[in-house]
N, C-alpha and C. Protein backbone atom coordinates (compact mmCIF):
# COMPACT_ATOMS: atom_id res chain seq x y z
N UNK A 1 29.18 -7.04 17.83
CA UNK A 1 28.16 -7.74 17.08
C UNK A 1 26.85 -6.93 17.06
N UNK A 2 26.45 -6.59 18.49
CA UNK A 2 25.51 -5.87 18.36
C UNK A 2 25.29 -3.99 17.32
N UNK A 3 26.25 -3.68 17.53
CA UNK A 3 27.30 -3.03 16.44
C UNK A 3 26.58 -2.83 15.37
N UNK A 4 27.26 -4.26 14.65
CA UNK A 4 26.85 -4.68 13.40
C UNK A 4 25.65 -4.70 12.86
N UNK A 5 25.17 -5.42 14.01
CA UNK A 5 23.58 -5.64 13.53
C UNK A 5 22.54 -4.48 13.07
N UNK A 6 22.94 -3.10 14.07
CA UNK A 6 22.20 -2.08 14.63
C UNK A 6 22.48 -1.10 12.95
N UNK A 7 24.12 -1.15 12.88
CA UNK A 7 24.13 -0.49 11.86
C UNK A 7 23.56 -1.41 10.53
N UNK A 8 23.65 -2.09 10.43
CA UNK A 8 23.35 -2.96 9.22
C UNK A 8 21.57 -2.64 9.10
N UNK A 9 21.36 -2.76 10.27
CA UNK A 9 19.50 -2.64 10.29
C UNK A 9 18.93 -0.61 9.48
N UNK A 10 20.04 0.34 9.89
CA UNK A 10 19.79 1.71 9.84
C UNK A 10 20.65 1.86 8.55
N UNK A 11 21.00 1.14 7.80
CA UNK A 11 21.77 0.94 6.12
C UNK A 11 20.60 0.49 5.47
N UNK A 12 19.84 -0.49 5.99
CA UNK A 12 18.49 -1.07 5.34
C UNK A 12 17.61 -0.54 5.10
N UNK A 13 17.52 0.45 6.41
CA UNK A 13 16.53 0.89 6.36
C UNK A 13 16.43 2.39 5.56
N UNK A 14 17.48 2.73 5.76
CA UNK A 14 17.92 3.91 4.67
C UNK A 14 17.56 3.66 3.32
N UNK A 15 18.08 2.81 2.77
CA UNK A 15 17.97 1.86 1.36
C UNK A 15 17.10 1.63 1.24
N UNK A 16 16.43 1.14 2.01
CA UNK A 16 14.12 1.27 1.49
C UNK A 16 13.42 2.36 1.76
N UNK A 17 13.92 3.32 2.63
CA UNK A 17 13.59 4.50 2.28
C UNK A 17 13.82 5.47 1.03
N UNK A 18 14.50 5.32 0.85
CA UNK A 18 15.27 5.87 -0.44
C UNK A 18 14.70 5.32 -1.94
N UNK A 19 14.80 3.66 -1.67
CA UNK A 19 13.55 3.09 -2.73
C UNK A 19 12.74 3.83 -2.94
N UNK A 20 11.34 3.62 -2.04
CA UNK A 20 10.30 4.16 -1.64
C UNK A 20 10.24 5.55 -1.88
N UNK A 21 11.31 6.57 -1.84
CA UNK A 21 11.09 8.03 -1.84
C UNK A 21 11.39 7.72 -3.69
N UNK A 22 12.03 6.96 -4.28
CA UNK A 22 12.28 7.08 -5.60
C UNK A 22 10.49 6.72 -6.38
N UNK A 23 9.85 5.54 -5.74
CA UNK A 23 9.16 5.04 -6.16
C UNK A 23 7.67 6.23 -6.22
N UNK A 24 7.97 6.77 -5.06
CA UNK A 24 6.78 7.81 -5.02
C UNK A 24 6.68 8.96 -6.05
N UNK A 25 8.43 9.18 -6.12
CA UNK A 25 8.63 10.21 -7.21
C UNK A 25 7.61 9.75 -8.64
N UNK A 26 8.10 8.41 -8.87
CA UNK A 26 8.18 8.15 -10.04
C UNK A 26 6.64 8.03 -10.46
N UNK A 27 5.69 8.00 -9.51
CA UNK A 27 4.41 7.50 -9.67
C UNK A 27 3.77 8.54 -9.31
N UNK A 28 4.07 9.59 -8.39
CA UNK A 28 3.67 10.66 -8.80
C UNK A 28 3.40 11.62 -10.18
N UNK A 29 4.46 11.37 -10.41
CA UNK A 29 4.79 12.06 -11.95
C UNK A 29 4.07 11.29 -13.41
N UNK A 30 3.52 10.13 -12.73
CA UNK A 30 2.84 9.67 -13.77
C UNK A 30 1.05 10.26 -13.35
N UNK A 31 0.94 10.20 -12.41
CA UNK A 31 -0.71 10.30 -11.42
C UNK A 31 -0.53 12.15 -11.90
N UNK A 32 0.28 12.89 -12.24
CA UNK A 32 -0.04 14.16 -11.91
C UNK A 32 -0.36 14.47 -13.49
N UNK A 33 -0.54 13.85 -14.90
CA UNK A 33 -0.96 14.30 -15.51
C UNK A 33 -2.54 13.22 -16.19
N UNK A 34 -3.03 12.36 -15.01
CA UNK A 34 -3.74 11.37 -15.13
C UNK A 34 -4.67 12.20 -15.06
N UNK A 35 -5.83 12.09 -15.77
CA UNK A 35 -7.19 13.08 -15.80
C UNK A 35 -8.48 12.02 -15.38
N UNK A 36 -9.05 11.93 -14.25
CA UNK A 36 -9.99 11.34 -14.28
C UNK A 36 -10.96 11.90 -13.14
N UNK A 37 -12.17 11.53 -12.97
CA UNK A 37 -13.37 12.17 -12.51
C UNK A 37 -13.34 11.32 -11.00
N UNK A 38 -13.17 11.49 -9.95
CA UNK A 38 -13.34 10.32 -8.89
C UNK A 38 -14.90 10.43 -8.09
N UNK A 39 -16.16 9.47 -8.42
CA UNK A 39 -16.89 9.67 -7.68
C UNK A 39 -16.81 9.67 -6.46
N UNK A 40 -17.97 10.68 -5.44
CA UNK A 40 -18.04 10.65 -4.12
C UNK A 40 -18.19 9.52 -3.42
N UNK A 41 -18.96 8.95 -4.20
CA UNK A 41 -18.90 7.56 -3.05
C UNK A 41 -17.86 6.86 -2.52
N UNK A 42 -16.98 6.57 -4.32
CA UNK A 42 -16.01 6.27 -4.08
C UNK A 42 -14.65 6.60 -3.20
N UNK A 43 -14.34 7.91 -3.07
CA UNK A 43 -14.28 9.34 -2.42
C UNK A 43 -13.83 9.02 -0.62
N UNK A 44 -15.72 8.68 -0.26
CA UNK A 44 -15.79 8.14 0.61
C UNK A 44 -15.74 7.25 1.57
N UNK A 45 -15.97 5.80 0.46
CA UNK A 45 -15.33 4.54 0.96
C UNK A 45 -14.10 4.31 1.27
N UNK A 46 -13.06 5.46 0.59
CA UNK A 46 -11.92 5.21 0.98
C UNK A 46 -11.66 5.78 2.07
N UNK A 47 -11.79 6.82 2.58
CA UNK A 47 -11.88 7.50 3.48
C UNK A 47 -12.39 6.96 4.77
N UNK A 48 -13.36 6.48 4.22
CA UNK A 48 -13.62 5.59 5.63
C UNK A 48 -12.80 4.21 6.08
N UNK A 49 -12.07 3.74 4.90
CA UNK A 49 -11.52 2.53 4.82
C UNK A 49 -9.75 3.16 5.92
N UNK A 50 -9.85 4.76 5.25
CA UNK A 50 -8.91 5.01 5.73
C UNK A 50 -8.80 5.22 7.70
N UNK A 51 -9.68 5.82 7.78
CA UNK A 51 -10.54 5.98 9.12
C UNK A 51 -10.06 4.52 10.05
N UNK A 52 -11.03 3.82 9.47
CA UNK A 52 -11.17 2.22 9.70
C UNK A 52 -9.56 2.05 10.24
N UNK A 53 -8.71 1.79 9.29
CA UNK A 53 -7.24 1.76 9.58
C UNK A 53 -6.48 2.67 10.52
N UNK A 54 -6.94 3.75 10.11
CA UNK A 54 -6.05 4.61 11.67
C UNK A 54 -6.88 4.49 13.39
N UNK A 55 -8.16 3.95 13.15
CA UNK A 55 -8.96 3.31 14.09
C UNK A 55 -8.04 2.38 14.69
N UNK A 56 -7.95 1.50 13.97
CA UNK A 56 -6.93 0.00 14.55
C UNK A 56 -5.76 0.49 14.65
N UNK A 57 -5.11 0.78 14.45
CA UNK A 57 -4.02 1.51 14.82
C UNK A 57 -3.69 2.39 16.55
N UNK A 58 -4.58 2.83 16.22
CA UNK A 58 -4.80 3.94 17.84
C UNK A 58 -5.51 2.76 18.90
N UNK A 59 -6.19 2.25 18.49
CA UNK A 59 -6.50 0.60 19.44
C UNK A 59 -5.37 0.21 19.97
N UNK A 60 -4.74 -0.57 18.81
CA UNK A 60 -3.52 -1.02 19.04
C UNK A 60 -2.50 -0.40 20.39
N UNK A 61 -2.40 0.90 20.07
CA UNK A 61 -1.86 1.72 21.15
C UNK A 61 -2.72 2.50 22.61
N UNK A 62 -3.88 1.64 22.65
CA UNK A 62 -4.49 1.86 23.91
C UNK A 62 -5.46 3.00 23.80
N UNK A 63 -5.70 3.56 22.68
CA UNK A 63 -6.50 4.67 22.53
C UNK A 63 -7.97 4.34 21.74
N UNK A 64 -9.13 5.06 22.49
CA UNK A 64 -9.69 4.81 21.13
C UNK A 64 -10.37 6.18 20.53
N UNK A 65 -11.20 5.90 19.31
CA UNK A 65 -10.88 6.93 17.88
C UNK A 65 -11.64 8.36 19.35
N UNK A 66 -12.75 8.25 20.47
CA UNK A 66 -13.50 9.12 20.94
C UNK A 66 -12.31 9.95 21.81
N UNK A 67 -11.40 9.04 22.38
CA UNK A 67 -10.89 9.54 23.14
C UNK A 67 -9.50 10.59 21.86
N UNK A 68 -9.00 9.91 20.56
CA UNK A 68 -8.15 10.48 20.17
C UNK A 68 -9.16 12.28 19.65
N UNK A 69 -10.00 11.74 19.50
CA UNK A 69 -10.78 13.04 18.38
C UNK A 69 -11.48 14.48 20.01
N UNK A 70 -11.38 13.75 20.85
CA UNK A 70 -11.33 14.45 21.99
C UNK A 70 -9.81 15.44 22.65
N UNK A 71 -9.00 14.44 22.52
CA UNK A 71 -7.50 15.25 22.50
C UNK A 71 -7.35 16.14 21.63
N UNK A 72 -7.97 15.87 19.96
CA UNK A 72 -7.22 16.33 18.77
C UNK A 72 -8.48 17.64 18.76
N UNK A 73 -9.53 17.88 19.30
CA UNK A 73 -10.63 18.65 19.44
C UNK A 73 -11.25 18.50 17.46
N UNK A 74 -11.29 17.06 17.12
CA UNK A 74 -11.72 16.94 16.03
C UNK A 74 -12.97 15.87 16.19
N UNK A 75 -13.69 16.20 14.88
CA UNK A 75 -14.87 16.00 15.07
C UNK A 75 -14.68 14.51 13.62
N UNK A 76 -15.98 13.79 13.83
CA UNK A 76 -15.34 12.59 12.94
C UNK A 76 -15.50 13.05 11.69
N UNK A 77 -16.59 13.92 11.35
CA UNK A 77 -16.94 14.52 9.68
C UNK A 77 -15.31 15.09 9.51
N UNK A 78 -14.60 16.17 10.07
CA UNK A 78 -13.75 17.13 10.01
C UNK A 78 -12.90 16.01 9.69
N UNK A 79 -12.63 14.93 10.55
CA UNK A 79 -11.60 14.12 10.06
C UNK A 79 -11.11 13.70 8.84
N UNK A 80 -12.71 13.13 8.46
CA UNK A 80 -13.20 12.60 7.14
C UNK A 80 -12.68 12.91 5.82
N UNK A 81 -12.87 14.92 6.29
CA UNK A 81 -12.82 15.62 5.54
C UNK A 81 -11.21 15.95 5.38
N UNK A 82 -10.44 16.24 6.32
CA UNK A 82 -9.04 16.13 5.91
C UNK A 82 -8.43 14.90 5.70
N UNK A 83 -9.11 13.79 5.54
CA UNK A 83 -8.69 12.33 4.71
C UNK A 83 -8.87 12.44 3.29
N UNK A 84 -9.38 13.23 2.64
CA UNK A 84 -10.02 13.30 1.40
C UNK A 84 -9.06 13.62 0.38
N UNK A 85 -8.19 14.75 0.42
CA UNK A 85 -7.30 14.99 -0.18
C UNK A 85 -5.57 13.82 -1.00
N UNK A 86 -5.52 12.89 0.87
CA UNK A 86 -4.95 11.68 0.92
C UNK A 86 -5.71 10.42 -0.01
N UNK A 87 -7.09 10.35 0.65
CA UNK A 87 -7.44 9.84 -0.44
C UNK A 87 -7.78 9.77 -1.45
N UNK A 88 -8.24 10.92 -2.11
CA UNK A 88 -7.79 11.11 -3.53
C UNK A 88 -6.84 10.51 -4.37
N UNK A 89 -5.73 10.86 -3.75
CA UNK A 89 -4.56 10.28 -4.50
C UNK A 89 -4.58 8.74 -4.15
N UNK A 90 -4.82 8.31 -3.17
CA UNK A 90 -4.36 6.49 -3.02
C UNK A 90 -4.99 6.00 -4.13
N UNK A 91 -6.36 6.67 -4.55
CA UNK A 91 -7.29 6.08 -5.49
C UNK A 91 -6.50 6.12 -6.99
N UNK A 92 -6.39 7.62 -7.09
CA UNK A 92 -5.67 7.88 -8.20
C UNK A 92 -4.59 6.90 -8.64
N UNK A 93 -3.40 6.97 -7.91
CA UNK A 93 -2.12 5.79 -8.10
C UNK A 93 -2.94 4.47 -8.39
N UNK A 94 -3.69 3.95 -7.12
CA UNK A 94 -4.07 2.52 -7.68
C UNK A 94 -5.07 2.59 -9.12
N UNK A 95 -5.72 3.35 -9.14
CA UNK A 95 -6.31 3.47 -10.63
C UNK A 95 -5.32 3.61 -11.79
N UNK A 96 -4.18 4.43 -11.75
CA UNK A 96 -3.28 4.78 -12.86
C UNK A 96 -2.22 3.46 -13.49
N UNK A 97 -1.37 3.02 -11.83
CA UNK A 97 -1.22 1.60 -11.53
C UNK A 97 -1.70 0.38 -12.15
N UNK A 98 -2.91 0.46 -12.08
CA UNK A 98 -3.61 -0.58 -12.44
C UNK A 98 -3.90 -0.54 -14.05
N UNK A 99 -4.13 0.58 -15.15
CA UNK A 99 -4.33 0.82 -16.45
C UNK A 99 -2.62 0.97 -16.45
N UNK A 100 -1.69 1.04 -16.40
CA UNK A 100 -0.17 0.57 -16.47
C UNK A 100 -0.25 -0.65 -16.58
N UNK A 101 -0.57 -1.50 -15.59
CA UNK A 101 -0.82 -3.17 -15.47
C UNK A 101 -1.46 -3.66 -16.48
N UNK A 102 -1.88 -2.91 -16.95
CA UNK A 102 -3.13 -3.77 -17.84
C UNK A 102 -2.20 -3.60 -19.30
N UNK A 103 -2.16 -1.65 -19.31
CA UNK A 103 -1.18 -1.73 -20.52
C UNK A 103 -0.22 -2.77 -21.02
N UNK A 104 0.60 -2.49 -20.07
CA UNK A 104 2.12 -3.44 -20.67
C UNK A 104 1.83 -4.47 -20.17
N UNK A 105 0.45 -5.86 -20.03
CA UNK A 105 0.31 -6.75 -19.75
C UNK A 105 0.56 -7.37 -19.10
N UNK A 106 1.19 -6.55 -17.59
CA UNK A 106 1.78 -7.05 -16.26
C UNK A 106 0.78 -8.17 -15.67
N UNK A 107 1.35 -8.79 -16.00
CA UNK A 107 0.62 -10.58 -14.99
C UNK A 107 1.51 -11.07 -13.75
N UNK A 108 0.61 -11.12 -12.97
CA UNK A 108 1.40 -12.44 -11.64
C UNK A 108 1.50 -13.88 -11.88
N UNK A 109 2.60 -14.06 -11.95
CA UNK A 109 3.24 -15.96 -12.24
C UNK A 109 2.71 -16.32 -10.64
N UNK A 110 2.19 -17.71 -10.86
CA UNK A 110 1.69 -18.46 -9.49
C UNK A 110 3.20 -18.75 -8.50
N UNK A 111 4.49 -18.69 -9.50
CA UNK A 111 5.72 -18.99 -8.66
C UNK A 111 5.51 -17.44 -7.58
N UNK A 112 5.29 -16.62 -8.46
CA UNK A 112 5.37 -15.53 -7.81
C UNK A 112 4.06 -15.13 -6.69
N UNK A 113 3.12 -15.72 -6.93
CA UNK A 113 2.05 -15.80 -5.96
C UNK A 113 2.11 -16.53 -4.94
N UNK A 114 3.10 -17.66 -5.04
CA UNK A 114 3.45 -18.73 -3.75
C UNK A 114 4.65 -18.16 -2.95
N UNK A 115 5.39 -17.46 -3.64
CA UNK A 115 6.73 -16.62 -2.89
C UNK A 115 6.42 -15.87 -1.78
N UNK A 116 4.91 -14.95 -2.61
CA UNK A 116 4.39 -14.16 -1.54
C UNK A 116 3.63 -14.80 -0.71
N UNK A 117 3.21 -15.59 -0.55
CA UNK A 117 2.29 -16.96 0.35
C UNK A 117 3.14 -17.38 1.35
N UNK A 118 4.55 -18.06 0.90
CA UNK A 118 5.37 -17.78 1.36
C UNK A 118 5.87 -17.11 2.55
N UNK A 119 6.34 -15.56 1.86
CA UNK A 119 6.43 -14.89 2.88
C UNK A 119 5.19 -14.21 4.09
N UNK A 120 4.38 -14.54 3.58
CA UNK A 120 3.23 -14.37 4.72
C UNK A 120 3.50 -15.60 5.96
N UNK A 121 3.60 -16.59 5.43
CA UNK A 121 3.74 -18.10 5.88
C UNK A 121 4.70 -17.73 6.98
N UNK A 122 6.47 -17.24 6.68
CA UNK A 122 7.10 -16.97 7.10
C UNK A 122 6.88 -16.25 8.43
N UNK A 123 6.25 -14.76 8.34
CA UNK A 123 5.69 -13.84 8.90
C UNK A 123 5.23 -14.56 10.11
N UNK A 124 4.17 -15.04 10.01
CA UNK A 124 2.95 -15.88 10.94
C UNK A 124 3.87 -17.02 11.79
N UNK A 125 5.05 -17.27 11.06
CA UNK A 125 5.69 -18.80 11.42
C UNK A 125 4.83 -19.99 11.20
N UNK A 126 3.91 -20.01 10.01
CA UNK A 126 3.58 -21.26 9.06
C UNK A 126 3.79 -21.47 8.07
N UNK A 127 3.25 -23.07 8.28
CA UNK A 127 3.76 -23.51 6.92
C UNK A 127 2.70 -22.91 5.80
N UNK A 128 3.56 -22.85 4.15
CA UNK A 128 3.30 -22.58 3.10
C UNK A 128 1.82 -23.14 3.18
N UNK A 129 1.48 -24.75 3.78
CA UNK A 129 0.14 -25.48 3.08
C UNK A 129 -1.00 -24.73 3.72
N UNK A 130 -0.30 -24.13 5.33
CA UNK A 130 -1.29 -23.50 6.68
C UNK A 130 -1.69 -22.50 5.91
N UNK A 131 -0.77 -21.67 5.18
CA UNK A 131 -1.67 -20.55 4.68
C UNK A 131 -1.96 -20.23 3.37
N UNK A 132 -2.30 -21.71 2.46
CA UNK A 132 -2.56 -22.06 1.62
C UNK A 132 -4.29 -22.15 1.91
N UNK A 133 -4.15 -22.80 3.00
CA UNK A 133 -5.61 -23.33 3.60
C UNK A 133 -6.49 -22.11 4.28
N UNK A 134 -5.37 -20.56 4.20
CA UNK A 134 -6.09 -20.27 5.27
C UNK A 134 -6.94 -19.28 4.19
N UNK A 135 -6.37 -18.92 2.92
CA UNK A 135 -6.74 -17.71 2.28
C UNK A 135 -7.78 -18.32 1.19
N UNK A 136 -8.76 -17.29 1.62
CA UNK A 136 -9.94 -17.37 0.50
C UNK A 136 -10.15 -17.18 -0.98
N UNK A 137 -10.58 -17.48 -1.70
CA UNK A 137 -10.60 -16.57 -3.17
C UNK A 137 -10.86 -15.22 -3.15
N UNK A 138 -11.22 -14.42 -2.33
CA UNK A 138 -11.35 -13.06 -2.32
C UNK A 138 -9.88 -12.66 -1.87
N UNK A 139 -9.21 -12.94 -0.54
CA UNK A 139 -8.11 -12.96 -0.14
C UNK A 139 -7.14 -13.25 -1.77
N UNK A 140 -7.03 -14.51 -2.27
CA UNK A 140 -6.28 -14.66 -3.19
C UNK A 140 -6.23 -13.73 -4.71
N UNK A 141 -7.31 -13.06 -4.50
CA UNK A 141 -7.45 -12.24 -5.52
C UNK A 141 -6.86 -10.71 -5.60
N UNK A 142 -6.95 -10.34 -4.43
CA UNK A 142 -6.12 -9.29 -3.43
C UNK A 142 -5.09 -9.54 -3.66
N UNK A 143 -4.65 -10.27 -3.31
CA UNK A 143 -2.82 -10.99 -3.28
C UNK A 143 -2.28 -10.59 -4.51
N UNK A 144 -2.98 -10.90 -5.72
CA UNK A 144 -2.80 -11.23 -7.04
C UNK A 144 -2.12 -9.82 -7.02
N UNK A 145 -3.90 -9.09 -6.75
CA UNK A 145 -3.94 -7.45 -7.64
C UNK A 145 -2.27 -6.81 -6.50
N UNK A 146 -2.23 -6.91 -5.91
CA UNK A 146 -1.43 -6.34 -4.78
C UNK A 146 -0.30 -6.45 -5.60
N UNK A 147 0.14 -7.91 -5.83
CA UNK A 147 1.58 -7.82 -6.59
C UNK A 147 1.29 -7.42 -8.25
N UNK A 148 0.32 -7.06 -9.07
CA UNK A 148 0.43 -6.72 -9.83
C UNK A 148 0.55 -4.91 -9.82
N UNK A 149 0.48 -4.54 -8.88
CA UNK A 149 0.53 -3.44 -8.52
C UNK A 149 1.80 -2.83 -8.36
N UNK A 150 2.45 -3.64 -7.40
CA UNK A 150 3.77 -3.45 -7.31
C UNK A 150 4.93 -3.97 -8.56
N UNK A 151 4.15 -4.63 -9.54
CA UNK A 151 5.37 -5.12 -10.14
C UNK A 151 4.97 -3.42 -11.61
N UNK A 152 3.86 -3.30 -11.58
CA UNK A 152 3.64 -1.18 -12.11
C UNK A 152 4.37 -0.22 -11.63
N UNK A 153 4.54 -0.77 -10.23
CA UNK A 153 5.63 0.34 -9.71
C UNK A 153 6.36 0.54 -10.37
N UNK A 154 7.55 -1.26 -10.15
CA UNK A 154 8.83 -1.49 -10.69
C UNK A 154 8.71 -0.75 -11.78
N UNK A 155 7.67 -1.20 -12.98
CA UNK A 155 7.93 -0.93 -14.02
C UNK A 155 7.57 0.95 -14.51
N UNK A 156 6.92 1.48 -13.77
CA UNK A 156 7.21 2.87 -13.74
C UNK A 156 8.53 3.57 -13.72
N UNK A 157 9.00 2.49 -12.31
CA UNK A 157 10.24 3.09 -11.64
C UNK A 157 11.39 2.78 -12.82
N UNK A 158 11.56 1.90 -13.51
CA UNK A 158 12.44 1.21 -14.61
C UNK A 158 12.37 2.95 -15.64
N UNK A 159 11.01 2.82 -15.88
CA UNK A 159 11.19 4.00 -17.50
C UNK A 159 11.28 5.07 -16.70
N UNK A 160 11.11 5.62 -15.81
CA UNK A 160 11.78 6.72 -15.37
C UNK A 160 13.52 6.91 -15.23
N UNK A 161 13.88 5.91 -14.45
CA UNK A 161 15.38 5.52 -15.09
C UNK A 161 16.02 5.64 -16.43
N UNK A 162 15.25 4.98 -17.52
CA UNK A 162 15.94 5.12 -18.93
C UNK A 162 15.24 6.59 -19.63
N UNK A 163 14.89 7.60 -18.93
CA UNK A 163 14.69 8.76 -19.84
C UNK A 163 15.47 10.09 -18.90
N UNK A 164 16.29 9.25 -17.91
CA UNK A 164 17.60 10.03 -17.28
C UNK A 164 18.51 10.48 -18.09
């Protein structure tokens, strides 16, 4: 049984990897002939947003950012600065993503906004109403853009398929 489970879990996980390596293809190849100007600020906020996140992360695991940038003999600008390149592109995709979304008039159905409510609900082990109550209009607006994002993927990932 345990068997089963172990392999069944490393089949799954293969299979969303494999998604995921398709999905990157496919959105790459749209982001690599996207022409747009990215301000610095903008630039930056992500970068720091990115920061921010690998911050909590290294917390998480008992470290923090003085002690990692002390091991790594990196400095926080230097960091910054090899985040930039990464973020470039996150910006790019969600910008390209998002004028896709808009194009082909990709909307989120509220069935489909409660599914994902839902599975958060799930996640947490509450109920649907608990985290109905718990998310804000800023939160819910996130949610929205998030799955309209992903449903650009899909639909990237789809017309790359039919010009196979």
């Amino acid at each position: 049984e345990y068997k089963e489970h172990v392999k069944t879990n490393l089949e799954d996980k293969k299979a969303n990897e494999a998604k995921r390596a398709k999905e990157d293809a496919a959105v790459d190849k749209v982001i690599e002939n996207a022409q747009m100007d990215i301000p610095e600020a903008m630039l930056m906020t992500q970068c720091r947003q990115m920061l921010d996140d690998f911050s909590r992360r290294m917390q998480s695991q008992g470290l923090s950012m003085d002690q990692y940038f002390q091991f790594t003999g990196l400095t926080r600008e230097k960091f910054l600065e090899q985040m930039k390149p990464q973020a470039e592109k996150r910006i790019k995709t969600r910008l390209v993503l998002e004028a896709v979304a808009e194009a082909e008039k990709i909307d989120v159905t509220e069935e489909e906004y409660k599914a994902e409510l839902q599975k958060m609900a799930d996640a947490y082990s509450m109920k649907l109403e608990e985290m109905e109550d718990m998310i804000g209009a800023f939160e819910q607006k996130a949610i929205k853009s998030d799955l309209k994002i992903r449903k650009a993927v899909d639909f990237v990932v789809a017309q790359a398929k039919e010009k196979k």
